[in-house]
N, C-alpha and C. Protein backbone atom coordinates (compact mmCIF):
# COMPACT_ATOMS: atom_id res chain seq x y z
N UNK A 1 12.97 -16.99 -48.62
CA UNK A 1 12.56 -16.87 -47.24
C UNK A 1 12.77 -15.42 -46.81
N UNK A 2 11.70 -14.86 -46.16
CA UNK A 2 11.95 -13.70 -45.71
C UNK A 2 12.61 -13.48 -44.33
N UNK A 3 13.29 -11.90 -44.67
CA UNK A 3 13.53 -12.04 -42.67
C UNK A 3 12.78 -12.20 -42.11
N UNK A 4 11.21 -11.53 -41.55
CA UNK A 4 10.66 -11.26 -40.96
C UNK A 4 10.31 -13.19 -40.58
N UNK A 5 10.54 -14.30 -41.58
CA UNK A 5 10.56 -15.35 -41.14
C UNK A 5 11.82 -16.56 -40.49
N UNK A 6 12.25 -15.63 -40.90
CA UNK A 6 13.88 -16.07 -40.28
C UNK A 6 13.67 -16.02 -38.87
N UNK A 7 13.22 -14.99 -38.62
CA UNK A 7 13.53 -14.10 -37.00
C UNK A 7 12.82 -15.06 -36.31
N UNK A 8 11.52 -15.58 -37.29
CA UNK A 8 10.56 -16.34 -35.78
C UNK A 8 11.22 -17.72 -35.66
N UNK A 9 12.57 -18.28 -36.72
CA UNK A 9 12.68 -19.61 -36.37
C UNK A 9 13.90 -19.52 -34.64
N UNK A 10 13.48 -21.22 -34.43
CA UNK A 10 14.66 -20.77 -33.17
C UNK A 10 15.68 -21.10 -33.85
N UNK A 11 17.15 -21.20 -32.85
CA UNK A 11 18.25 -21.35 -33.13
C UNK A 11 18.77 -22.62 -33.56
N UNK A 12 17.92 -23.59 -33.49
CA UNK A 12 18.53 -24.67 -33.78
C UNK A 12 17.47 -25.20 -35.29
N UNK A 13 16.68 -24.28 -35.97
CA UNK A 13 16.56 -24.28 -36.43
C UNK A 13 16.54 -23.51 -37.21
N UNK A 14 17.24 -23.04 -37.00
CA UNK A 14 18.30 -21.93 -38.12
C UNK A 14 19.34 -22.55 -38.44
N UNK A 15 20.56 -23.23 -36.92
CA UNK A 15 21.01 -24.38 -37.93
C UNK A 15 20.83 -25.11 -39.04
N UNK A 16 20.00 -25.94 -38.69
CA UNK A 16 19.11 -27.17 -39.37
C UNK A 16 19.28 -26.43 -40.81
N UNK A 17 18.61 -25.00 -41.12
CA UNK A 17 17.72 -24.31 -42.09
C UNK A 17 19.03 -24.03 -43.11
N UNK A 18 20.17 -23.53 -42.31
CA UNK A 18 21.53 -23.51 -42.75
C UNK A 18 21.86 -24.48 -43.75
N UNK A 19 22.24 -25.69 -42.75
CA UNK A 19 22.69 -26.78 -43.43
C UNK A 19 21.84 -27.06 -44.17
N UNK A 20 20.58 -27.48 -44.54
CA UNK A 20 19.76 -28.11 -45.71
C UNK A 20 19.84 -26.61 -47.01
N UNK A 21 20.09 -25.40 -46.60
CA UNK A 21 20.11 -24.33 -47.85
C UNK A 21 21.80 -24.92 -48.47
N UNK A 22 22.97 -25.36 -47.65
CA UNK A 22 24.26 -25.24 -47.98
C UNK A 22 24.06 -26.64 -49.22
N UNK A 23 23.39 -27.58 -48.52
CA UNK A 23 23.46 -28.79 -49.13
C UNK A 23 22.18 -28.80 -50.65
N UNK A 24 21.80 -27.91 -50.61
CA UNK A 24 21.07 -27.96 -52.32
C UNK A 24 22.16 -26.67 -52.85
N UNK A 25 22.44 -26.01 -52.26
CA UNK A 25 23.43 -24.95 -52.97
C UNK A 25 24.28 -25.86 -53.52
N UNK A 26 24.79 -26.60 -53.10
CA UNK A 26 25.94 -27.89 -53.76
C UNK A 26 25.43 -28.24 -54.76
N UNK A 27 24.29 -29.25 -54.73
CA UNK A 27 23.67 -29.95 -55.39
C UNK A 27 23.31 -29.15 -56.76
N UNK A 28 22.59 -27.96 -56.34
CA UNK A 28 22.46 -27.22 -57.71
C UNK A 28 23.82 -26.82 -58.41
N UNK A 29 24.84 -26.45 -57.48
CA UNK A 29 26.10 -26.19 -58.39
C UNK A 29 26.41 -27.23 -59.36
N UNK A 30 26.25 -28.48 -58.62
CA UNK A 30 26.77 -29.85 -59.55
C UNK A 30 25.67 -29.61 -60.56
N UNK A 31 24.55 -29.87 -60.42
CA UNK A 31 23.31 -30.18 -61.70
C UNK A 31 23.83 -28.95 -62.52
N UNK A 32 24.14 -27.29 -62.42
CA UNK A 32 24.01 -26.84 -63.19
C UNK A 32 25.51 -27.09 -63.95
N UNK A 33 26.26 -27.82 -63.78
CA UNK A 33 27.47 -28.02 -64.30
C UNK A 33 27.44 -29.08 -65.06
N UNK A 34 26.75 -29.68 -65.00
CA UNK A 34 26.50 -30.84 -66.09
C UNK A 34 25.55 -30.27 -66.80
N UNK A 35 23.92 -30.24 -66.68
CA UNK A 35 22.95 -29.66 -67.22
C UNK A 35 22.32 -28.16 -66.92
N UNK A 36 22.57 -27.46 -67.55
CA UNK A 36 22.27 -26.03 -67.19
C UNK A 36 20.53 -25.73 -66.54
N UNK A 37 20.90 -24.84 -65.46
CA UNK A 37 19.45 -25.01 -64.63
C UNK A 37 18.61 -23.86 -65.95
N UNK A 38 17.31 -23.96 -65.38
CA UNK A 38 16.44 -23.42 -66.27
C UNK A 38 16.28 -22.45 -66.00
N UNK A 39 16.32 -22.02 -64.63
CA UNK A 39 16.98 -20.75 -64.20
C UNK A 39 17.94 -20.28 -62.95
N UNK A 40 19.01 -19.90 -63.69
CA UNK A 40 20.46 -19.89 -63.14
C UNK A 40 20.03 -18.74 -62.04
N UNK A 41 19.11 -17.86 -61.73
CA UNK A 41 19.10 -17.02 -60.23
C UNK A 41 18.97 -17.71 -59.51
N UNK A 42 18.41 -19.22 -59.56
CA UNK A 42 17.84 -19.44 -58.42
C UNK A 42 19.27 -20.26 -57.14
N UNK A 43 20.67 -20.26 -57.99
CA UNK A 43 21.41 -20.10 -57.40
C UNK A 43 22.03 -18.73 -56.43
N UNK A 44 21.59 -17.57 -56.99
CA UNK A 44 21.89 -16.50 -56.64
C UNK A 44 21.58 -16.43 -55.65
N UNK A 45 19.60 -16.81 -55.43
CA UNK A 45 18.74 -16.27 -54.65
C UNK A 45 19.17 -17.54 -53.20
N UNK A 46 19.51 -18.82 -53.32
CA UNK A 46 19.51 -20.00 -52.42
C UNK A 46 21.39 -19.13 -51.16
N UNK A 47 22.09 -18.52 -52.37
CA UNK A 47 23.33 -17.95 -51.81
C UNK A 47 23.12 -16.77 -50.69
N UNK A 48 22.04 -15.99 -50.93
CA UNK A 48 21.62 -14.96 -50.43
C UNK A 48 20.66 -15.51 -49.18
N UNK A 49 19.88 -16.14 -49.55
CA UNK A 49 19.19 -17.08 -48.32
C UNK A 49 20.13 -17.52 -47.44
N UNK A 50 21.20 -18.29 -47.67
CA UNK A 50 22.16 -18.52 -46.55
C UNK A 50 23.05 -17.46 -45.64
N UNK A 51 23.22 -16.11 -46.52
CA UNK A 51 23.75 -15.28 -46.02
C UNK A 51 22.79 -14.54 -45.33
N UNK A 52 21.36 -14.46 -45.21
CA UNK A 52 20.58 -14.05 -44.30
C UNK A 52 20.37 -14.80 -43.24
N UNK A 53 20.81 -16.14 -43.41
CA UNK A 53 20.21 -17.45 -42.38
C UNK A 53 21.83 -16.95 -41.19
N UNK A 54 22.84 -16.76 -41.61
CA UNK A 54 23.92 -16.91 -41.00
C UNK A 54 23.93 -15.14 -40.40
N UNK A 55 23.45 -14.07 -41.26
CA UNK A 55 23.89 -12.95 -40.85
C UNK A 55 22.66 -12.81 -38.70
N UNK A 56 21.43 -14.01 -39.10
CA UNK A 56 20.23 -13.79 -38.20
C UNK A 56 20.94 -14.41 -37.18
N UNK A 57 22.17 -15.85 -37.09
CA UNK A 57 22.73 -16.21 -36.71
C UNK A 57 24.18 -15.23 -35.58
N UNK A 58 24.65 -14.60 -36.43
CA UNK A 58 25.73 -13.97 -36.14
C UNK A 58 25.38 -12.59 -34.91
N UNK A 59 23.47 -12.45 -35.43
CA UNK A 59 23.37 -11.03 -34.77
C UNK A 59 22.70 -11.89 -33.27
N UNK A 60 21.96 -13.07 -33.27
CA UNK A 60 21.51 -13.55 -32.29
C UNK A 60 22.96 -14.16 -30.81
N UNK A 61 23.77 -14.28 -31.91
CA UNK A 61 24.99 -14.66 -31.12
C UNK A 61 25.85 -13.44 -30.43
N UNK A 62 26.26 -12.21 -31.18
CA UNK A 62 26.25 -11.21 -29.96
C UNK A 62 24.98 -10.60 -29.20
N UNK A 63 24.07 -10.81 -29.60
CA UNK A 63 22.99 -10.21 -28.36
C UNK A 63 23.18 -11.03 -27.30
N UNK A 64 23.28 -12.48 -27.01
CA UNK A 64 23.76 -13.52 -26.02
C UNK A 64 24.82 -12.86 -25.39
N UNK A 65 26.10 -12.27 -25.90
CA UNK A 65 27.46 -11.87 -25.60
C UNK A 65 27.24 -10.69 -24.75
N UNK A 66 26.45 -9.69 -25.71
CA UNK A 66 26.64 -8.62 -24.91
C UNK A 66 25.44 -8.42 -23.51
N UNK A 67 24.44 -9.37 -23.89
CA UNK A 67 23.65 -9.46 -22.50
C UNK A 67 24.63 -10.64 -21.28
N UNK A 68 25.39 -10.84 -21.30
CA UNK A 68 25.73 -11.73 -20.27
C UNK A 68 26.47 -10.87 -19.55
């Protein structure tokens, strides 16, 4: 997912977008621990997706702060 598509979701679906990236990040941890994925970035890349989903999160939450 790109930023430039991050930015247009709203906030509660950035939640949402959060939680469903956290909950296959699991899921793939387990599968690749029993059966090795076919390709192991795509854990890398699902880790990095969440840390963009939360960093779009973190910056939307002080712009609220410092505009009030």
């Amino acid at each position: 997912m790109k930023t430039a598509e991050i930015k247009e979701l709203s906030t509660s679906d950035l939640l949402e977008r959060i939680d469903t990236e956290r909950t296959l990040l699991v899921r793939m941890k387990l599968n690749h621990a029993i059966t090795p994925l076919d390709n192991p970035q795509k854990v890398k890349q699902v880790k990095f997706t969440i840390a963009r989903l939360l960093t779009e999160l973190r910056t939307r939450e002080l712009n609220t702060k410092s505009n009030s």
